[in-house]
Protein backbone atom coordinates (compact mmCIF):
# COMPACT_ATOMS: atom_id res chain seq x y z
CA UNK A 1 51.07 -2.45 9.18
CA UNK A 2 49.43 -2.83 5.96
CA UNK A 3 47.15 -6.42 5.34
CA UNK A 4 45.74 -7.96 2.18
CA UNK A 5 44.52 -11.33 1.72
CA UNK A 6 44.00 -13.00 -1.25
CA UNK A 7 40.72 -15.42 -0.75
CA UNK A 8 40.41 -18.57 -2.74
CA UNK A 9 43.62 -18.23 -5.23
CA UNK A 10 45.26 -20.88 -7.07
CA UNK A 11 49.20 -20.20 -6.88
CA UNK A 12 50.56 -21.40 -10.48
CA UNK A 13 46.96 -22.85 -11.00
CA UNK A 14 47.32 -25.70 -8.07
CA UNK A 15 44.70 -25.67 -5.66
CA UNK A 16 42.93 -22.84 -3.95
CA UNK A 17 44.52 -20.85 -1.10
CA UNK A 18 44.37 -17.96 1.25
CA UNK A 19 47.31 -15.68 0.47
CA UNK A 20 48.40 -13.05 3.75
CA UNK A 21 50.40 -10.04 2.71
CA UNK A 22 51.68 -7.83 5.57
CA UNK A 23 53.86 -4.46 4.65
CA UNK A 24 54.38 -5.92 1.09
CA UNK A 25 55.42 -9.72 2.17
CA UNK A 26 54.04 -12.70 1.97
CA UNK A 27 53.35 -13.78 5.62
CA UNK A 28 50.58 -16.77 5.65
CA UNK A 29 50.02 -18.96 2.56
CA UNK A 30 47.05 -21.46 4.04
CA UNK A 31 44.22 -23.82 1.97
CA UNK A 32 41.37 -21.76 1.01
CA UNK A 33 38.28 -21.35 2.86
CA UNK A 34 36.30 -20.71 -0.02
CA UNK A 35 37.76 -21.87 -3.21
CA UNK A 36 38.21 -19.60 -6.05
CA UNK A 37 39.24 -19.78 -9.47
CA UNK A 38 41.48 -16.75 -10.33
CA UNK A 39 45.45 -17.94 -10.91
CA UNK A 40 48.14 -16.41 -8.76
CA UNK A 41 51.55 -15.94 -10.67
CA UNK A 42 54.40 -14.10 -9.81
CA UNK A 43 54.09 -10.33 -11.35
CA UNK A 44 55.89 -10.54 -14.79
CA UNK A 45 59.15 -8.68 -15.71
CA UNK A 46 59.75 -7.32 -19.43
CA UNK A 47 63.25 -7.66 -19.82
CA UNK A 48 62.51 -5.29 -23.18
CA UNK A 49 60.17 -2.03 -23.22
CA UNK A 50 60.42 1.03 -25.22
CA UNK A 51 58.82 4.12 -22.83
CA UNK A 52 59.76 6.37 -25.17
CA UNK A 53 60.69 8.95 -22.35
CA UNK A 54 62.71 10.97 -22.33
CA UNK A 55 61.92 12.53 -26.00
CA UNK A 56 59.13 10.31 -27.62
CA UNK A 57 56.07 11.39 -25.04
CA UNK A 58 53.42 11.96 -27.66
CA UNK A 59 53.33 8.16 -28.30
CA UNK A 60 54.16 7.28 -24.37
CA UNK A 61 55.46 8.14 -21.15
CA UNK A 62 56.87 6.62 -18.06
CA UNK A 63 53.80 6.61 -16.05
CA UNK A 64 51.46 5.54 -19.25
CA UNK A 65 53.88 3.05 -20.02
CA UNK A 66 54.16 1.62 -16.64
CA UNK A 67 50.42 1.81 -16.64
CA UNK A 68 49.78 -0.52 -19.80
CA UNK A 69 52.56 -2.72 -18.12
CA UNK A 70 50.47 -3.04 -14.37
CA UNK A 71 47.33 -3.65 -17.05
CA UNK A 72 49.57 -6.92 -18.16
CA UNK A 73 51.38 -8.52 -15.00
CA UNK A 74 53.79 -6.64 -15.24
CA UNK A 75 55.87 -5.22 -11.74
CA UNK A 76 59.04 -4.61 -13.17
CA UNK A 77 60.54 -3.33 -16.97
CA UNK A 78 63.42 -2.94 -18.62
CA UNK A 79 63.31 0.50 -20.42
CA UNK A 80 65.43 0.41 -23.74
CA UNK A 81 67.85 3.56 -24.23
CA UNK A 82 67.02 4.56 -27.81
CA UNK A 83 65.24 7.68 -26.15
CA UNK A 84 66.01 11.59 -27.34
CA UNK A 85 68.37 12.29 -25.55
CA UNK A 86 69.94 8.54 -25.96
CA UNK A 87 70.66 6.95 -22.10
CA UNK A 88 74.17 7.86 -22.45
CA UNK A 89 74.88 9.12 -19.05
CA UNK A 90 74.63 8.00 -15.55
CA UNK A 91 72.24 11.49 -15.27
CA UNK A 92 69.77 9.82 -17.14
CA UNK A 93 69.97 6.27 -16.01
CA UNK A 94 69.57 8.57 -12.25
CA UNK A 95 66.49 10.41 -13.54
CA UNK A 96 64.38 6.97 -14.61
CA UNK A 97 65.01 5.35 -11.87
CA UNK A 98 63.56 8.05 -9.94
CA UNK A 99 60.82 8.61 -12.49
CA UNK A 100 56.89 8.14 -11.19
CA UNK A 101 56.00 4.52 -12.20
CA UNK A 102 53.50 2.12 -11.66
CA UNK A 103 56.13 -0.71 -11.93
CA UNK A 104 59.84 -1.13 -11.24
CA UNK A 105 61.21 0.72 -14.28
CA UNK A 106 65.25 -0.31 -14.88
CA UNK A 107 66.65 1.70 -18.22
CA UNK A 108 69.26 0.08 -20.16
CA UNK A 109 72.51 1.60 -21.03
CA UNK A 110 73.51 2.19 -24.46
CA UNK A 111 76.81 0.60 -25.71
CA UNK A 112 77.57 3.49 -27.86
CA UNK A 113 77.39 7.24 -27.27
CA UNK A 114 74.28 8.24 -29.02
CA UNK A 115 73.93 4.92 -30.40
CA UNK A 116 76.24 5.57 -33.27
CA UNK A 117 78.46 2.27 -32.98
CA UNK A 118 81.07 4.62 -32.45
CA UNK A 119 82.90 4.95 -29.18
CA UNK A 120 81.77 2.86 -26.20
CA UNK A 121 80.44 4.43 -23.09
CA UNK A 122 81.61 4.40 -19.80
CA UNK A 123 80.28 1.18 -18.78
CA UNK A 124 81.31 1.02 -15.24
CA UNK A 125 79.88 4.80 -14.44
CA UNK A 126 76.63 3.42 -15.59
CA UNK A 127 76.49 0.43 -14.03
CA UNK A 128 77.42 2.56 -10.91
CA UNK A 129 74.77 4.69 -11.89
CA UNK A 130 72.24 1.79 -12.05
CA UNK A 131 72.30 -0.19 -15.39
CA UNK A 132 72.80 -3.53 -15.23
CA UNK A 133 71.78 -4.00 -19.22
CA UNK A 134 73.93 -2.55 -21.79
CA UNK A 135 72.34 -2.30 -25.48
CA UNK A 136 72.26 -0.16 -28.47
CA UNK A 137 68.79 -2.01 -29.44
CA UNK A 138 67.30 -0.50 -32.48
CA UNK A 139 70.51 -0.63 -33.89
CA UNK A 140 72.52 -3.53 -34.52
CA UNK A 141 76.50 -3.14 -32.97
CA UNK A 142 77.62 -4.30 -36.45
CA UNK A 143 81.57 -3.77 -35.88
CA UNK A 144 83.17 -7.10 -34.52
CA UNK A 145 85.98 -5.22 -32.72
CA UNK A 146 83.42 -2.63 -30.69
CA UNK A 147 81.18 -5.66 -29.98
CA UNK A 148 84.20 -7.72 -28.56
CA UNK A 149 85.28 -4.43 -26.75
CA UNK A 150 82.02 -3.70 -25.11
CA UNK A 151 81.67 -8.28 -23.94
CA UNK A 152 84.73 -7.81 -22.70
CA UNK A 153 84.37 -4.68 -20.63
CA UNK A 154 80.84 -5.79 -19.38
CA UNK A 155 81.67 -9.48 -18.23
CA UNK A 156 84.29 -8.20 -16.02
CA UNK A 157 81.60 -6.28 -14.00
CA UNK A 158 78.88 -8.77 -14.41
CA UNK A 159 76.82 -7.19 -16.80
CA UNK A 160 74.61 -7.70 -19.37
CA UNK A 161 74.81 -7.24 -23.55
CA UNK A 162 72.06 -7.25 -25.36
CA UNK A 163 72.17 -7.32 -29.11
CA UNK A 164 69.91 -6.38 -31.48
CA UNK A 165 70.69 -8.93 -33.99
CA UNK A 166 70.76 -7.26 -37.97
CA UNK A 167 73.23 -7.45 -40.17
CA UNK A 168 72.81 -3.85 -41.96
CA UNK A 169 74.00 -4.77 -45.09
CA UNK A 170 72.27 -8.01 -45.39
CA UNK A 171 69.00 -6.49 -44.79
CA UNK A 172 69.09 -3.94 -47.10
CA UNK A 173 69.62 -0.93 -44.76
CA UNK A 174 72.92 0.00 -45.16
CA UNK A 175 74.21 2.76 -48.23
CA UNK A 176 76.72 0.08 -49.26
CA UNK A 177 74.33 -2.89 -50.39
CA UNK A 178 72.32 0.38 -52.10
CA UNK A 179 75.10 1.48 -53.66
CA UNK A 180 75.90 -2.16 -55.34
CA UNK A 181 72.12 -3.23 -55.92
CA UNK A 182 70.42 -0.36 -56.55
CA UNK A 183 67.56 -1.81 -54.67
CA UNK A 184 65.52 -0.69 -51.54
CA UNK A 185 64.37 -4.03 -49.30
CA UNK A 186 60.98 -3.78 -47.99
CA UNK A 187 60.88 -4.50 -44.21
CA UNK A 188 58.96 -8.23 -45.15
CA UNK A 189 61.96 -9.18 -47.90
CA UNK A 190 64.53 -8.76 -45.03
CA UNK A 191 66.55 -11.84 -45.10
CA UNK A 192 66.65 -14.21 -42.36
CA UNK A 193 70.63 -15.07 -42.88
CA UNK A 194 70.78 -11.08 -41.47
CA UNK A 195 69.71 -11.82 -38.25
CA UNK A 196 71.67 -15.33 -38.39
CA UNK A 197 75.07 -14.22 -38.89
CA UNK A 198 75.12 -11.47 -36.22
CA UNK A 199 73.84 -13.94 -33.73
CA UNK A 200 76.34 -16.61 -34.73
CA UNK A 201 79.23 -14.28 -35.04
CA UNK A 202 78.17 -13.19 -31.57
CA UNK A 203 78.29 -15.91 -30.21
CA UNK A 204 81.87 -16.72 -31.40
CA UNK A 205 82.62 -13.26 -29.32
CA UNK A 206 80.54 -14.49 -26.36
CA UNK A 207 83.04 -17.72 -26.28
CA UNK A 208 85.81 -15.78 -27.05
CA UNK A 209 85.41 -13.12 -23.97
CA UNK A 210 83.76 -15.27 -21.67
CA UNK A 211 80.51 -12.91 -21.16
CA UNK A 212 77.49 -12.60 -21.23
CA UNK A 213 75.99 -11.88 -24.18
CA UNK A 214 71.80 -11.55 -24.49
CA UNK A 215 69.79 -12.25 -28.18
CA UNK A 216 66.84 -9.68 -28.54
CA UNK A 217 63.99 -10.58 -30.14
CA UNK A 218 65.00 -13.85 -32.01
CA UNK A 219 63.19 -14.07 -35.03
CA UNK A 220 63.99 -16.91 -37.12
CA UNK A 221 65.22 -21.17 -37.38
CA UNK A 222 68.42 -20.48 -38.33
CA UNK A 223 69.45 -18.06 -34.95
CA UNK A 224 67.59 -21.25 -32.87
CA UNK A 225 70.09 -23.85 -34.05
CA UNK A 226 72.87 -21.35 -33.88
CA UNK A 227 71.62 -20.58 -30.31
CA UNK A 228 70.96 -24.34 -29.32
CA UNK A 229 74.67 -24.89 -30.79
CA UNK A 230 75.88 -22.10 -27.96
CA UNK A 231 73.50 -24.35 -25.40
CA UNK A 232 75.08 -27.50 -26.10
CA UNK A 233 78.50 -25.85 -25.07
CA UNK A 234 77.30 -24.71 -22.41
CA UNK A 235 78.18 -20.88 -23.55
CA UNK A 236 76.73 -17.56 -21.72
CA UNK A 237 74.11 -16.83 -24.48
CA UNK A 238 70.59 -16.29 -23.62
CA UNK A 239 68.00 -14.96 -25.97
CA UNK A 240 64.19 -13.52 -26.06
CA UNK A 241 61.17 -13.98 -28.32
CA UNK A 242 58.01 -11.80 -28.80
CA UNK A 243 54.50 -12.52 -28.20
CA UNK A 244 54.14 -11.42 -31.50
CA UNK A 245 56.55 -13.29 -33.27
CA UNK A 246 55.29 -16.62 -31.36
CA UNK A 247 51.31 -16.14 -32.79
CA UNK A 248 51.73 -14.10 -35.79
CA UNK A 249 53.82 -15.02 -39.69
CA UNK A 250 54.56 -13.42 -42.35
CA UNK A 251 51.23 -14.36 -44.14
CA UNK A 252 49.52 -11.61 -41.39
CA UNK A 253 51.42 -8.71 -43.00
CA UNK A 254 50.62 -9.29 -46.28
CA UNK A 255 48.06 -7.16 -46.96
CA UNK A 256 50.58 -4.25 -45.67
CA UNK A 257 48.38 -2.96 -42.64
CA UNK A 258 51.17 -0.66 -40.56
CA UNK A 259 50.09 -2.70 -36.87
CA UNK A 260 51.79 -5.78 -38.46
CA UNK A 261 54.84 -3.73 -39.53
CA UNK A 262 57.72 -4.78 -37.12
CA UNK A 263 61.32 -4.98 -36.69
CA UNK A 264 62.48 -8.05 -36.84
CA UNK A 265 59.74 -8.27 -39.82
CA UNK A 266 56.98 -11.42 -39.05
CA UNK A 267 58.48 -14.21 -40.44
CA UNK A 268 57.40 -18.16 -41.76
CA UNK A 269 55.14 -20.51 -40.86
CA UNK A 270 58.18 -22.90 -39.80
CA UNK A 271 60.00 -19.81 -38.17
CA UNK A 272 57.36 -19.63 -35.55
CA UNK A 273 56.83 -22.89 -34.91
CA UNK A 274 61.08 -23.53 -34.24
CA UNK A 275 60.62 -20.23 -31.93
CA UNK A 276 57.83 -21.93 -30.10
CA UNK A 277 59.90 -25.59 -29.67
CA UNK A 278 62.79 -23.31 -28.36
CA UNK A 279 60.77 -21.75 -26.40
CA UNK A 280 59.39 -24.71 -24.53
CA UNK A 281 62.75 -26.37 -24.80
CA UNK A 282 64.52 -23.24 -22.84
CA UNK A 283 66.72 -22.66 -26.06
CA UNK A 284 65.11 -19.26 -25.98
CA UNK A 285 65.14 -18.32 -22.20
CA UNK A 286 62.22 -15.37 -21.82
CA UNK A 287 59.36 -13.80 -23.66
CA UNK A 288 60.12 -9.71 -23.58
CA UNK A 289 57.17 -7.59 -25.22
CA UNK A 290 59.75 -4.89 -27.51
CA UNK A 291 57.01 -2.46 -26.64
CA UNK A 292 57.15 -0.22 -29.07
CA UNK A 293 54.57 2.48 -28.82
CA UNK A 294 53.65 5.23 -31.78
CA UNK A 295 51.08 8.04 -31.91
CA UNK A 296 48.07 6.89 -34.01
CA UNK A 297 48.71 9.12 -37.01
CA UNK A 298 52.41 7.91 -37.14
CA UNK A 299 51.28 4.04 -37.64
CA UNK A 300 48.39 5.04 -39.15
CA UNK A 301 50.98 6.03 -42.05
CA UNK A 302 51.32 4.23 -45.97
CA UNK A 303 53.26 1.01 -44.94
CA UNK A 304 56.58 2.35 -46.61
CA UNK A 305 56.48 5.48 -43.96
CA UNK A 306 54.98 4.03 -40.87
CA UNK A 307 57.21 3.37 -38.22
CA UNK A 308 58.40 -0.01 -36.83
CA UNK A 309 56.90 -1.58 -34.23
CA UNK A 310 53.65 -2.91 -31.94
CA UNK A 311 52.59 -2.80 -28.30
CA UNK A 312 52.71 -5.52 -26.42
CA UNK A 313 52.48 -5.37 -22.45
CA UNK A 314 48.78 -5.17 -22.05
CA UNK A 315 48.60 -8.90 -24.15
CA UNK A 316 51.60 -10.28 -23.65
CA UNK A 317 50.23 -13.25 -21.67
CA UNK A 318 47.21 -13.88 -23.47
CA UNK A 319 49.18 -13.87 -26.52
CA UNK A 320 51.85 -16.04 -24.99
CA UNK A 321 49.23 -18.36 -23.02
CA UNK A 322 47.49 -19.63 -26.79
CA UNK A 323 50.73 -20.00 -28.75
CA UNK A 324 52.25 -22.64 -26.34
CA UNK A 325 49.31 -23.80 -25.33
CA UNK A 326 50.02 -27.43 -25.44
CA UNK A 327 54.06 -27.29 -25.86
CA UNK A 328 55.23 -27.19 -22.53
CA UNK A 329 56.96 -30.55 -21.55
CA UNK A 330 55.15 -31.85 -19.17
CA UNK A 331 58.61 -32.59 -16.92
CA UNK A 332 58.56 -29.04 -16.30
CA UNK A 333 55.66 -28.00 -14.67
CA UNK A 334 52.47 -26.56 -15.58
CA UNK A 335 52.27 -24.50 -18.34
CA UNK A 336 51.17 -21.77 -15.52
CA UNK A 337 54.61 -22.31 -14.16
CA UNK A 338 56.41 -22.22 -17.49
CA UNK A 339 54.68 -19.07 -18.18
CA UNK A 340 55.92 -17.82 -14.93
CA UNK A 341 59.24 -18.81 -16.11
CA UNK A 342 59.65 -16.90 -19.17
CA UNK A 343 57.94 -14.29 -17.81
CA UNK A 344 59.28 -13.54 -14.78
CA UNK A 345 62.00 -15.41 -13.01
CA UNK A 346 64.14 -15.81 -15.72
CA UNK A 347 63.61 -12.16 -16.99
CA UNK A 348 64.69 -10.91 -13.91
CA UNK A 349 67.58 -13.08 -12.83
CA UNK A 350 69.00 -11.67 -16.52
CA UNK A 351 68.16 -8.40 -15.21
CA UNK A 352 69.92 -8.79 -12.27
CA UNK A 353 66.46 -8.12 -10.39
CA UNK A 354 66.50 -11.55 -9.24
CA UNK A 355 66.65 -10.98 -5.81
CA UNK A 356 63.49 -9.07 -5.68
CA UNK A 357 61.64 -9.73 -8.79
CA UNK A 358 60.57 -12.62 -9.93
CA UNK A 359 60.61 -14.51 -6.80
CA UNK A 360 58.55 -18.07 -6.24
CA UNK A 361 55.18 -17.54 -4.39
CA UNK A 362 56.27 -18.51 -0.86
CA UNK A 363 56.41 -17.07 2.54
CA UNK A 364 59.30 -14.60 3.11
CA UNK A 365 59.04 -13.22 -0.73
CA UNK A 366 58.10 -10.25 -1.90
CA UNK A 367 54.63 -9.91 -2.92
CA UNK A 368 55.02 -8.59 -6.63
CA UNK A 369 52.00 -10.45 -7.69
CA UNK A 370 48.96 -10.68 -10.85
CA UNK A 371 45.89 -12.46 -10.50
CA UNK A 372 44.91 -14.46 -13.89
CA UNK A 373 41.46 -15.05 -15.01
CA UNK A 374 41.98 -18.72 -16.92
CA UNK A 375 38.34 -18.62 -18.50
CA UNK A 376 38.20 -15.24 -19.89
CA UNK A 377 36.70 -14.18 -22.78
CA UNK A 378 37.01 -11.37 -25.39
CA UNK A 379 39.25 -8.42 -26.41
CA UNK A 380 42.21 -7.07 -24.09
CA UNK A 381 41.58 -3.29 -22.72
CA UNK A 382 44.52 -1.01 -23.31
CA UNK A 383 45.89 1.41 -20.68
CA UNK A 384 48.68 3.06 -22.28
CA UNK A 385 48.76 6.33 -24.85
CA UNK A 386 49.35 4.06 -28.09
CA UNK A 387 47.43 1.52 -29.39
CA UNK A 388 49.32 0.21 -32.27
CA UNK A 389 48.72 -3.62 -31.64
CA UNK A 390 47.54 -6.52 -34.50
CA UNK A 391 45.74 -7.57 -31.70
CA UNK A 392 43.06 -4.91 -31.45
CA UNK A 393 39.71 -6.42 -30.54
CA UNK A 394 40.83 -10.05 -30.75
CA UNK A 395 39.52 -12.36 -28.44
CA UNK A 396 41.40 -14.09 -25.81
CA UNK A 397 40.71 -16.97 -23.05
CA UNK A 398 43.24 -15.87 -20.63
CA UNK A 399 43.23 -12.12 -19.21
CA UNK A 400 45.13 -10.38 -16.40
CA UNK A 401 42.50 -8.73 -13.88
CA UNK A 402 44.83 -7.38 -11.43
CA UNK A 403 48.32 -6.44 -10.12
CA UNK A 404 50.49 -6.18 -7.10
CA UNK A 405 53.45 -4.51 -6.42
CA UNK A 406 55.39 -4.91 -2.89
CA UNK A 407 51.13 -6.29 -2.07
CA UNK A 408 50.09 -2.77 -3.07
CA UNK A 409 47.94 -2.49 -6.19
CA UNK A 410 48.76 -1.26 -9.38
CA UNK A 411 45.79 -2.40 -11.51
CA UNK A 412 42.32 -3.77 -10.33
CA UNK A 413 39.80 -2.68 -12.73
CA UNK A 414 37.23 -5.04 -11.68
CA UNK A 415 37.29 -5.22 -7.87
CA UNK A 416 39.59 -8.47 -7.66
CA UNK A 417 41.34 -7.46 -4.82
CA UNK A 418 38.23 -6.39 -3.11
């Protein structure tokens, strides 16, 4: 039998316990001998990564990805399946979940073979195979018909849709709105109506089919109130925000430095702050990273040929922790126990991880755990092979200092568990 106690931890920042974990369970849960000050949370669950495996391993891996995530809380990710070859196949789905990992790793289905938005894949052999998240992300499903189709298919298995929400026409990216403009969008004049109408046409489809349909990385006002119109009719629409699009506007990517160079693009002042009142509200269910790693001298590119996108596991919570500071109703907990909310059990309930993930600190659970240091101070360390983050040497008054997975450790840099 394998025994760890935690000394002196404050579960969801109450007070201090002793925490007893025996062969990866929580056994004893007691008042602490000698109090400490570290915060015990459950470990976190990204319900959207990009480990770039297999294909994209110059700018990360499986195990380097996993490794950033352990660095953040994390005990459990969602791998999106815009890898090279695409997750296609129930082969592939087989060979990531069998991939060395230093947290649960669950890769997402595409919708479409090869991501085209052509023909649909064989939903139930994947699901079969393991995916329980279906989602061309990347790519927005932009024909009504195939999107219907694939809601349709998946809510009569229980599964999960996940659309990345961008009208290609709208935003500039498509050869048709070229073709009649003559003009080339840059990434920051992307409409917001583009992310909008997918979302609210989607949600029409949701209604109509009577499934489950997910909202990556909500950007703007105008998907909130078309998402908090789904809400008040009680539809199955649930939707995730970014660290980054909580903290950071549109005003940070002026000067055109690559790390702030995202898609969806950072948006207004009063676009954050209606993502953060969602947020809080539950409007917008989780907070998923959209880790999006790149090799340095990719994102180190002219802003016109740098790729999209920005780390975000190792700072996620930091990140998270100072936007809402201060927004969490106060009939819902502590804001350590929102955190944990968006974070982790609602993450992986979508994920249909639920039962082992992102379970309440108790006796009988599994002990998929982080330790929090609330009165840290300065920069976050990175741990994976990218480090394209607007973040980079920021301070920060919250900091992860150590993992647990089934009470085994994952990251401990400083001796925490000790």
């Amino acid at each position: 039998m394998t025994r760890r106690l935690l000394r002196g931890v404050r579960p969801y920042g109450a007070a201090p316990m002793d925490v007893l974990i025996e062969d990866g369970i929580i056994t004893s849960i007691t008042p602490a001998v000698t109090p400490g000050s570290l915060v015990l949370l459950p470990g976190f669950v990204d319900l959207h990564t990009h480990l770039r495996e297999p294909g994209g391993e110059e700018g990360e891996t499986i195990l380097t990805g996993t490794r950033a995530a352990a660095a953040g809380g994390y005990t459990a990710v969602v791998a999106m399946a815009n890898t090279d070859p695409v997750v296609d196949t129930p082969a592939l789905v087989r060979r990531i979940l069998a991939a060395r990992a230093h947290a649960d790793v669950h890769p997402v289905s595409a919708i479409t073979h090869g991501l085209a938005g052509g023909s649909l894949v064989d939903m139930e052999a994947m699901a079969e195979a393991g995916a329980r998240v279906f989602s061309d992300d990347g790519r927005c499903l932009s024909d009504p018909v195939l999107m219907r189709t694939a809601l349709r298919r998946a809510g009569g298995h229980g599964l999960l849709v996940a659309q990345h929400a961008q009208d290609p026409v709208l935003a500039g990216g498509d050869t048709r709105a070229l073709d009649r403009t003559g003009v080339v969008l840059d990434v920051q004049e992307w409409p917001a109506l583009a992310e909008a109408v997918i979302v609210a046409r989607d949600v029409l489809l949701a209604a109509d089919t009577d499934a489950r349909l997910h909202v990556c990385h909500v950007s703007t006002r105008a998907s909130v109130e078309v998402l908090r119109w789904a809400r008040s009719r009680g539809l199955p629409v649930t939707a995730e925000v970014t660290p980054h699009h909580l903290a950071l506007t549109e005003a940070d990517a002026a000067g055109r430095d690559p790390r702030f160079k995202m898609n969806p693009p950072l948006r207004s002042r009063d676009d954050v702050l209606a993502l953060r009142e969602a947020l809080a509200e539950g409007i917008i269910d989780v907070v998923a990273t959209d880790h999006a790693p790149h090799p340095a001298d990719r994102k180190a590119l002219p802003w016109p040929q740098a790729p999209f996108g920005v780390i975000g596991l190792e700072t996620a919570l930091p990140v998270v922790a100072e936007a809402m500071e201060g927004l969490w109703p106060a009939r819902d907990g502590s804001s350590w126990e929102n955190l944990a909310r968006v974070m982790s059990t609602e993450p992986a309930r979508l994920a249909g991880i639920g039962d082992r993930h992102g379970r309440p600190i108790a006796v009988g659970e599994p002990a998929h755990l982080c330790l929090v240091d609330p009165d840290a101070h300065g920069p976050v360390d990175l741990y994976g092979r990218s480090a394209n983050t607007p973040f980079a040497g920021r301070g920060f008054g919250v900091r992860v200092v150590a993992t647990l997975r089934a009470g085994e450790p994952t990251h401990d840099p400083g001796g925490s568990l000790d």
